[in-house]
Protein backbone atom coordinates (compact mmCIF):
# COMPACT_ATOMS: atom_id res chain seq x y z
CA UNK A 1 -11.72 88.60 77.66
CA UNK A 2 -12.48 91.72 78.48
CA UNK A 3 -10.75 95.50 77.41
CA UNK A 4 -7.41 95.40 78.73
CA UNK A 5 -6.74 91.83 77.91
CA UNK A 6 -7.62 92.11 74.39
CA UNK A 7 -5.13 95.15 74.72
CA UNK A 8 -2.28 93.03 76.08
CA UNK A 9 -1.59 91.16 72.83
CA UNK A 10 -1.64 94.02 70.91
CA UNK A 11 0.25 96.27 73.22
CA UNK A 12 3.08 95.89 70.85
CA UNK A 13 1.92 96.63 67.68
CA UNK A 14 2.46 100.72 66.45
CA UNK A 15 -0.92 100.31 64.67
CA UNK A 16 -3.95 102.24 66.00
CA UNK A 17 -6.28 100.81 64.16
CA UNK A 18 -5.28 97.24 65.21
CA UNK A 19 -5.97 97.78 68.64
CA UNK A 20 -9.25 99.97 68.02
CA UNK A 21 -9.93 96.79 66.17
CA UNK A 22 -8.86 94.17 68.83
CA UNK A 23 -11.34 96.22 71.38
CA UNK A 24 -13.97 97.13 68.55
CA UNK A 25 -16.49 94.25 68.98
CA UNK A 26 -16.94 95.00 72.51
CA UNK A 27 -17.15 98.96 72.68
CA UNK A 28 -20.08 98.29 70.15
CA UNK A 29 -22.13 95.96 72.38
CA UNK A 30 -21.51 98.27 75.47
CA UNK A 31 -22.72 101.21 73.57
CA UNK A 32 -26.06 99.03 71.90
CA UNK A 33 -26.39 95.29 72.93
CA UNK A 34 -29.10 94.66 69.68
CA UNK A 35 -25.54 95.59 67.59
CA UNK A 36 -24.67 92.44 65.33
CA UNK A 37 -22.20 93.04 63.18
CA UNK A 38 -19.98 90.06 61.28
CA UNK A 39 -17.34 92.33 58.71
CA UNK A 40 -15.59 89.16 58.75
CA UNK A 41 -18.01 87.37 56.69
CA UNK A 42 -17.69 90.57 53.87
CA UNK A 43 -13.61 91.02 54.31
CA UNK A 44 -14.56 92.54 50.48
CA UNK A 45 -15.43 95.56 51.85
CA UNK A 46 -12.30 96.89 53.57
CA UNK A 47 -10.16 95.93 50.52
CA UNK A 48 -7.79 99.18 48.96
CA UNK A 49 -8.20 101.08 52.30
CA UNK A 50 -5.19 100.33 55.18
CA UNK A 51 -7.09 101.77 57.94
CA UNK A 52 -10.01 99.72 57.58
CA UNK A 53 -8.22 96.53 56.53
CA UNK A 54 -5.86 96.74 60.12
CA UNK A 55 -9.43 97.66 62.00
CA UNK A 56 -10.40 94.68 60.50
CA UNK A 57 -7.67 92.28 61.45
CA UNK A 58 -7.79 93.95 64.35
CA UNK A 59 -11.59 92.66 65.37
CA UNK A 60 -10.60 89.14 63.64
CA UNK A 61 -7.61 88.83 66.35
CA UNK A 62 -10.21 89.68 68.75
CA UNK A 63 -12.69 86.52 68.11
CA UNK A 64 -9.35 84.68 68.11
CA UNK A 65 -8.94 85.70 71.44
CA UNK A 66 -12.17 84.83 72.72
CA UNK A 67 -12.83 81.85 71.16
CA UNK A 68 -9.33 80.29 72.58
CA UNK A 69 -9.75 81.73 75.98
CA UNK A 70 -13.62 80.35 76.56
CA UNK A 71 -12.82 77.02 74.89
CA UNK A 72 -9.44 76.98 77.18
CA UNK A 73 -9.31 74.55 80.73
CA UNK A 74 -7.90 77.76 82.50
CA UNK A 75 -11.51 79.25 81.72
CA UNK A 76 -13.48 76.18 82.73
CA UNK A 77 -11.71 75.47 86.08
CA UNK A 78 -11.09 79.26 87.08
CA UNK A 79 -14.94 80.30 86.66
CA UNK A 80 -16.17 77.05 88.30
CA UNK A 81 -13.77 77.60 91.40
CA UNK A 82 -14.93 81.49 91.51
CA UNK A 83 -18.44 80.20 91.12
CA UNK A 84 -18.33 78.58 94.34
CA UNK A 85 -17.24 81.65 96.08
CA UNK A 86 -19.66 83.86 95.33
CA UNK A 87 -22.58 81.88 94.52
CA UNK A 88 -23.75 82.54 98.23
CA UNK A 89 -23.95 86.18 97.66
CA UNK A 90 -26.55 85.83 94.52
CA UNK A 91 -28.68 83.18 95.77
CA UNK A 92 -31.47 85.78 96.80
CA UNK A 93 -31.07 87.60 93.52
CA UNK A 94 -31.98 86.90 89.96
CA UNK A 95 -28.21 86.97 89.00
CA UNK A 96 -26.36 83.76 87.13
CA UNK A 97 -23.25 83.00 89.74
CA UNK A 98 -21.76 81.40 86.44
CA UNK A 99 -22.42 84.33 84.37
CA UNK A 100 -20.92 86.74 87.16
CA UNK A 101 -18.45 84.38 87.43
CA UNK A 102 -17.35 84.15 84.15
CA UNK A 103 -17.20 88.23 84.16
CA UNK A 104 -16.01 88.66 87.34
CA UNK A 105 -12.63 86.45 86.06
CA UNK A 106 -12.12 88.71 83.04
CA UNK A 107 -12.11 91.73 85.28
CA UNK A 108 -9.50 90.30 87.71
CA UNK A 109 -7.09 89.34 84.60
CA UNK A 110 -7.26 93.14 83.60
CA UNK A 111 -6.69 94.05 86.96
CA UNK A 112 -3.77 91.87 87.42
CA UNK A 113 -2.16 92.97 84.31
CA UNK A 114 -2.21 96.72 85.82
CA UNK A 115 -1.12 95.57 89.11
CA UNK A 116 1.48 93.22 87.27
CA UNK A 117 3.17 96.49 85.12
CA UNK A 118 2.11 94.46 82.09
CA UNK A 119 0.06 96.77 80.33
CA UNK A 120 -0.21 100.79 80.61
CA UNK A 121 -3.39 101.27 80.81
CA UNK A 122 -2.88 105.34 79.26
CA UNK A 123 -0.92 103.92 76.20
CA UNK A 124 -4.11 101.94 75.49
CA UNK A 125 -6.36 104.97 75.31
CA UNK A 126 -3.79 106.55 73.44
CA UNK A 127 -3.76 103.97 70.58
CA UNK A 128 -7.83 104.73 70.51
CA UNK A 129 -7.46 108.38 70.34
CA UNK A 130 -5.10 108.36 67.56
CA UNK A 131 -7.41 106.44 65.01
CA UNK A 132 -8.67 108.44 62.01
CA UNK A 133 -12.39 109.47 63.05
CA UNK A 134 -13.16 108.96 59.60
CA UNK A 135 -11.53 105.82 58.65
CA UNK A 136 -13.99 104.55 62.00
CA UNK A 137 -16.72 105.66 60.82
CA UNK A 138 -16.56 104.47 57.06
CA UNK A 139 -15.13 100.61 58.57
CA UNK A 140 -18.72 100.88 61.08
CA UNK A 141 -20.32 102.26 57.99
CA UNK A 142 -19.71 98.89 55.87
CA UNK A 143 -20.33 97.04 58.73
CA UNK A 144 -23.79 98.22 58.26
CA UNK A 145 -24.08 99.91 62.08
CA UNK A 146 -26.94 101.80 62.01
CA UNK A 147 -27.02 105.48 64.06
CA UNK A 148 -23.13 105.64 64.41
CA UNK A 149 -24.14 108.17 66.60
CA UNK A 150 -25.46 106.49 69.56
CA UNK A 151 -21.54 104.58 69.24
CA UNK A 152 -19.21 108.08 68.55
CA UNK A 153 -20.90 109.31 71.81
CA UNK A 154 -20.35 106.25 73.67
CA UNK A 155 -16.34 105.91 72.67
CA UNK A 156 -15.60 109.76 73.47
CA UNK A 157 -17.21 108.67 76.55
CA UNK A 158 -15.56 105.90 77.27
CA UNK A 159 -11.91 107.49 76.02
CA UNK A 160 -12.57 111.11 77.82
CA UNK A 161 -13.38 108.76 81.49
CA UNK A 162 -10.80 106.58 81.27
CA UNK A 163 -12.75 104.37 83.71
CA UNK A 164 -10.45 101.23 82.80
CA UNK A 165 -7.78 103.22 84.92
CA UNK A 166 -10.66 102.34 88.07
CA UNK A 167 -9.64 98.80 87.50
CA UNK A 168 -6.49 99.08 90.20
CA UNK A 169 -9.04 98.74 93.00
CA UNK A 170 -11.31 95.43 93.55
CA UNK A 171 -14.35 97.59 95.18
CA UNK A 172 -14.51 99.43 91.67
CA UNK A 173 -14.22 95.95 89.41
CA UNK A 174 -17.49 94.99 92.34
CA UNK A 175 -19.11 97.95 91.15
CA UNK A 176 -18.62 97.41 87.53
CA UNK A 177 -19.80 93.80 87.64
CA UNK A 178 -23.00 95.49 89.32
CA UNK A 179 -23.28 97.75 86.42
CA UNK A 180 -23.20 95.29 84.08
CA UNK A 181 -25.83 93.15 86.16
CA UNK A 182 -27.53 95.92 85.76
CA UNK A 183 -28.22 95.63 82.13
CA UNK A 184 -29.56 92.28 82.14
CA UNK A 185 -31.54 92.18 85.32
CA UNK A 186 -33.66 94.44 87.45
CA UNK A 187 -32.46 93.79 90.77
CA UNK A 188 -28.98 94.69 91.60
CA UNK A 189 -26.56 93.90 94.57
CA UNK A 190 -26.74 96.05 97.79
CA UNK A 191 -24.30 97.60 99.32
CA UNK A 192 -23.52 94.40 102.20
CA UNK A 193 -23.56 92.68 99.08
CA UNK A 194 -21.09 94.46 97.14
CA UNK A 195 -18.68 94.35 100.15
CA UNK A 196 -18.87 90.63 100.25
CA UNK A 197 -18.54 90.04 96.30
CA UNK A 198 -15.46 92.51 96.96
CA UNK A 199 -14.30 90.11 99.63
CA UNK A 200 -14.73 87.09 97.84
CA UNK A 201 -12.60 88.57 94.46
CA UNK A 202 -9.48 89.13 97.45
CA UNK A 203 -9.68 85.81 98.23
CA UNK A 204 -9.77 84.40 94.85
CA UNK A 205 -7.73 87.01 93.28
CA UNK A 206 -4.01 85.52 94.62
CA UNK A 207 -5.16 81.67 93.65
CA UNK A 208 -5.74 83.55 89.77
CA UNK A 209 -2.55 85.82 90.39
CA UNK A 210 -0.74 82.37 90.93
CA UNK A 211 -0.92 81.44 87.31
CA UNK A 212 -2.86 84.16 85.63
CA UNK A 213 -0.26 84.38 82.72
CA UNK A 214 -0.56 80.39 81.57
CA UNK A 215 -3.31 81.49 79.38
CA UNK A 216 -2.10 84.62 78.34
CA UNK A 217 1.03 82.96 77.23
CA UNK A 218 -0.80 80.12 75.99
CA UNK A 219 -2.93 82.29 73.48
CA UNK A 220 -0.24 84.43 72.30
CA UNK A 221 1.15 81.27 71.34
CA UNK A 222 -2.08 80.43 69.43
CA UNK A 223 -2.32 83.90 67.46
CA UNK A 224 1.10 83.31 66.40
């Protein structure tokens, strides 16, 4: 799941550092993808200190998440239907359909949870700028991230943008699945391209609006 999703089952909690930590595994691979970092396996190491302890439950929560959501049948037969669609626009390109596929889908739930009133998107960003800068940096610390500063430039970047906000349009969740392309391939989509991936997402997007919330419900369930 991506941002904002991760943020909807924590969109409750008065904890900052929870939902730093809910979103945590995921700023770190935007901001280096050679990151590996596993502070569950050394929970040790955040013992005594509050801050880094809710960080930490906070990034456990978040494998929860994902490992419920790609295991569930609402991922399997939502990314093979969306597949289909926009399969035809890749076929020239060096682009996975399934992989933009399976992105493409996490996108559209954050984007329905705006559209839907379910989340606010400025309460999330709020919850990240209230964290202690220093509690961060000592929980990345005993993660063992090296160059912290390559990832403190990154978050003020991504906090000062607020570029999750974009998310209410389907052109701007095309152009952020082009970005990520990006990263993993040379070639990217053009611009007829981009206008029929954008196409493709309105079609799909009301069959996924239909029953978007079975697997948000179903996981909240699970965490419990």
């Amino acid at each position: 799941m991506n941002f904002l999703s991760h943020y909807y089952f924590e969109r409750l909690t008065q904890d900052a550092n929870i939902v730093m930590g809910t979103v945590l595994p995921d700023l770190i691979k935007n901001a280096s993808k050679e990151s590996n970092l596993y502070p569950q396996k050394n929970e040790f190491l955040f013992k005594g200190n509050p801050d880094e302890e809710n960080l930490l439950k906070g990034w456990k929560r978040h494998l929860a998440v994902d490992l419920y959501f790609h295991s569930s049948d609402f991922f399997l037969e939502k990314t093979a239907l969306l597949k289909e669609l926009i399969k035809p626009i890749v076929t020239d390109t060096p682009i996975r359909p399934s992989f933009l596929a399976h992105i493409s889908l996490e996108l559209l739930l954050d984007h329905l949870l705006i559209e839907h009133n379910l989340i606010q998107v400025n309460h999330f960003y709020d919850k990240l700028i209230a964290v202690n800068p220093s509690s961060l940096t000592d929980f990345l610390e005993h993660c063992g991230l090296k160059n912290q500063i390559i990832f403190t430039k990154f978050l003020e970047s991504f906090i000062s943008s607020k570029y999750l906000l974009s998310y209410q349009k389907l052109e701007n969740i095309s152009y952020a699945l082009n970005r990520i392309c990006m990263r993993l391939w040379p070639e990217t989509l053009n611009e007829f391209q981009l206008q029929e991936l954008t196409f493709q997402l309105g079609i799909f997007k009301p069959i996924l609006a239909n029953d978007f919330m079975v697997i948000f419900d179903e996981i909240e369930q699970k965490l419990i």
